[in-house]
Protein backbone atom coordinates (compact mmCIF):
# COMPACT_ATOMS: atom_id res chain seq x y z
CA UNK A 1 9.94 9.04 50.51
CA UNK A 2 6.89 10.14 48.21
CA UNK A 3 5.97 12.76 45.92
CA UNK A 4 6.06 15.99 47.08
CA UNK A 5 2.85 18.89 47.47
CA UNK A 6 2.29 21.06 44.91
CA UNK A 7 1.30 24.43 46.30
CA UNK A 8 0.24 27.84 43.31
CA UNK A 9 4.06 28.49 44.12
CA UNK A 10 6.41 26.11 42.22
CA UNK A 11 9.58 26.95 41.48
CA UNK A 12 11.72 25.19 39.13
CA UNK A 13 15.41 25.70 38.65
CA UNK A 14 15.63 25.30 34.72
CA UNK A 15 12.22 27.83 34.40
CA UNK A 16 13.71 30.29 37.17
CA UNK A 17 17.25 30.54 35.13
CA UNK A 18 15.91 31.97 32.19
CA UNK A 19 13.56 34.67 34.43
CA UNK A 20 16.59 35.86 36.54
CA UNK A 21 16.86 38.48 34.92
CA UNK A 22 13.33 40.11 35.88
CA UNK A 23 13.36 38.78 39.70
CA UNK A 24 13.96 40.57 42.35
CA UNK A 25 17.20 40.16 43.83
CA UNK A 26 15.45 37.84 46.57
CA UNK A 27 14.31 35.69 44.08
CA UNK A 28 17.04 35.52 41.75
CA UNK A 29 19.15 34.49 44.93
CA UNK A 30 17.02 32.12 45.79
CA UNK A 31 16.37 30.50 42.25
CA UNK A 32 20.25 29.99 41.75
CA UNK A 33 20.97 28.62 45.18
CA UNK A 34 17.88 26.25 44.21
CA UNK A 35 19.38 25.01 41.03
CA UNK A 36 22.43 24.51 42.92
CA UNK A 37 20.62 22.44 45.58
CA UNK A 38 19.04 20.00 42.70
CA UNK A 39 22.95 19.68 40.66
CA UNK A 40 24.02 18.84 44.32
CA UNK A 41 21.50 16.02 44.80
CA UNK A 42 20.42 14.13 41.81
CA UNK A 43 17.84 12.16 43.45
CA UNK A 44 15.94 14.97 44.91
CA UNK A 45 12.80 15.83 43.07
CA UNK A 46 10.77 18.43 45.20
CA UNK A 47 10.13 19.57 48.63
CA UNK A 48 7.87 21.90 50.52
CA UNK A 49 8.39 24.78 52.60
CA UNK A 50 5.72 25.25 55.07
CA UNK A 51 4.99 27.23 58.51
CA UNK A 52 4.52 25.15 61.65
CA UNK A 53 0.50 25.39 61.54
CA UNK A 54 0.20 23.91 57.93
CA UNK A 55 2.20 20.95 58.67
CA UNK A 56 -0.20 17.65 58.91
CA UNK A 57 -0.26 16.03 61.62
CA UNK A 58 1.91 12.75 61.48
CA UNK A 59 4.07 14.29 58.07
CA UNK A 60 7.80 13.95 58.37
CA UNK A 61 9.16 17.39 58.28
CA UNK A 62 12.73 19.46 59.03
CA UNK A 63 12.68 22.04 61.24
CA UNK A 64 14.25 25.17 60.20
CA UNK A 65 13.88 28.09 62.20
CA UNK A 66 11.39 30.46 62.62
CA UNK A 67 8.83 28.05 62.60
CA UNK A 68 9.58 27.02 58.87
CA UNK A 69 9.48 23.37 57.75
CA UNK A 70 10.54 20.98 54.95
CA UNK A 71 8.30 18.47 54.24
CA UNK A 72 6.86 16.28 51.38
CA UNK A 73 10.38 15.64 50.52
CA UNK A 74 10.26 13.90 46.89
CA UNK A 75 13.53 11.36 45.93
CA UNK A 76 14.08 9.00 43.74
CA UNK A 77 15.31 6.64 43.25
CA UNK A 78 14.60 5.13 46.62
CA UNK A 79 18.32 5.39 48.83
CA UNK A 80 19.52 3.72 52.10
CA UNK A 81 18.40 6.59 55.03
CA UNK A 82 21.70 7.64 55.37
CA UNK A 83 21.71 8.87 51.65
CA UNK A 84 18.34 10.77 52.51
CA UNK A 85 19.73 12.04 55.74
CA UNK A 86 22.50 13.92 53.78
CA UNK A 87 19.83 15.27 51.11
CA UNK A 88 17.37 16.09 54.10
CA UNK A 89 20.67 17.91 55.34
CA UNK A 90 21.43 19.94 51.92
CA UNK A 91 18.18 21.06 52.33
CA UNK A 92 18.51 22.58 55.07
CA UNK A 93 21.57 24.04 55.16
CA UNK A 94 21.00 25.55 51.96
CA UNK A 95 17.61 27.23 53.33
CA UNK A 96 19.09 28.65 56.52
CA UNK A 97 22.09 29.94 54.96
CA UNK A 98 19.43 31.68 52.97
CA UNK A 99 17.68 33.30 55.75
CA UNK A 100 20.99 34.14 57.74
CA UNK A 101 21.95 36.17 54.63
CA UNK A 102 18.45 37.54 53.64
CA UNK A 103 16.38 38.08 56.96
CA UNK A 104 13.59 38.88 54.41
CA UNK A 105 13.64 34.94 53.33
CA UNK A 106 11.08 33.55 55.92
CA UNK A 107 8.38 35.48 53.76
CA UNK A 108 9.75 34.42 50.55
CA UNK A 109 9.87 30.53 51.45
CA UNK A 110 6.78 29.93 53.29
CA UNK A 111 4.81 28.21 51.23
CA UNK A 112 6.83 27.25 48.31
CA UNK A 113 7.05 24.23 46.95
CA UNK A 114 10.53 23.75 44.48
CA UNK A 115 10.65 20.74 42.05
CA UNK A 116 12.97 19.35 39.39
CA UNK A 117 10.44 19.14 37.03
CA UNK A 118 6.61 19.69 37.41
CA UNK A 119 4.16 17.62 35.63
């Protein structure tokens, strides 16, 4: 897989625990689902959520719904595809049972880009 983008919107679990309390409930909701995402899968370092007309041509991406995609997907260490499968598939359940439950989330994701850590 390879690094992931970095976008002006990073979000990283440890930094969004300790600023729950001032978020909106979106974004506290989203920030702890996040940091559950990352305990879930150790490997994963980062990915991108991005509408359907920012996504380069010839990037491997998710499609979620609403024209929303995952892509620059960061893990390591390098796993067998079936291992990134499942974390490509934690991803994105995790993301649409976010927008099910908050039809507000489409705005909120686009865009974003969540890491582990940022350097």
């Amino acid at each position: 897989m390879g690094s992931y983008l970095a976008t002006n919107r990073v979000m990283k679990p440890a930094q969004l625990a300790s600023l729950n309390s001032r978020l909106p409930p979106i974004e506290e909701d989203l920030a702890v689902r996040m940091e559950k995402l990352f305990e879930r899968c150790p490997a994963l370092h980062g990915f991108t959520v991005l509408d359907r007309s920012l996504v380069p041509g010839g990037m491997r991406v998710a499609a979620l719904e609403r024209g929303l995609f995952v892509a620059g997907i960061g893990i390591f260490p390098e796993l067998a595809p079936d291992q990134c499968e499942r974390i490509y598939d934690e991803i994105s359940v995790a993301l649409l049972d976010f927008m099910v439950q908050r039809p507000e989330a489409r705005d909120v994701l686009r865009g974003r880009t969540f890491a582990r850590a940022f350097h």
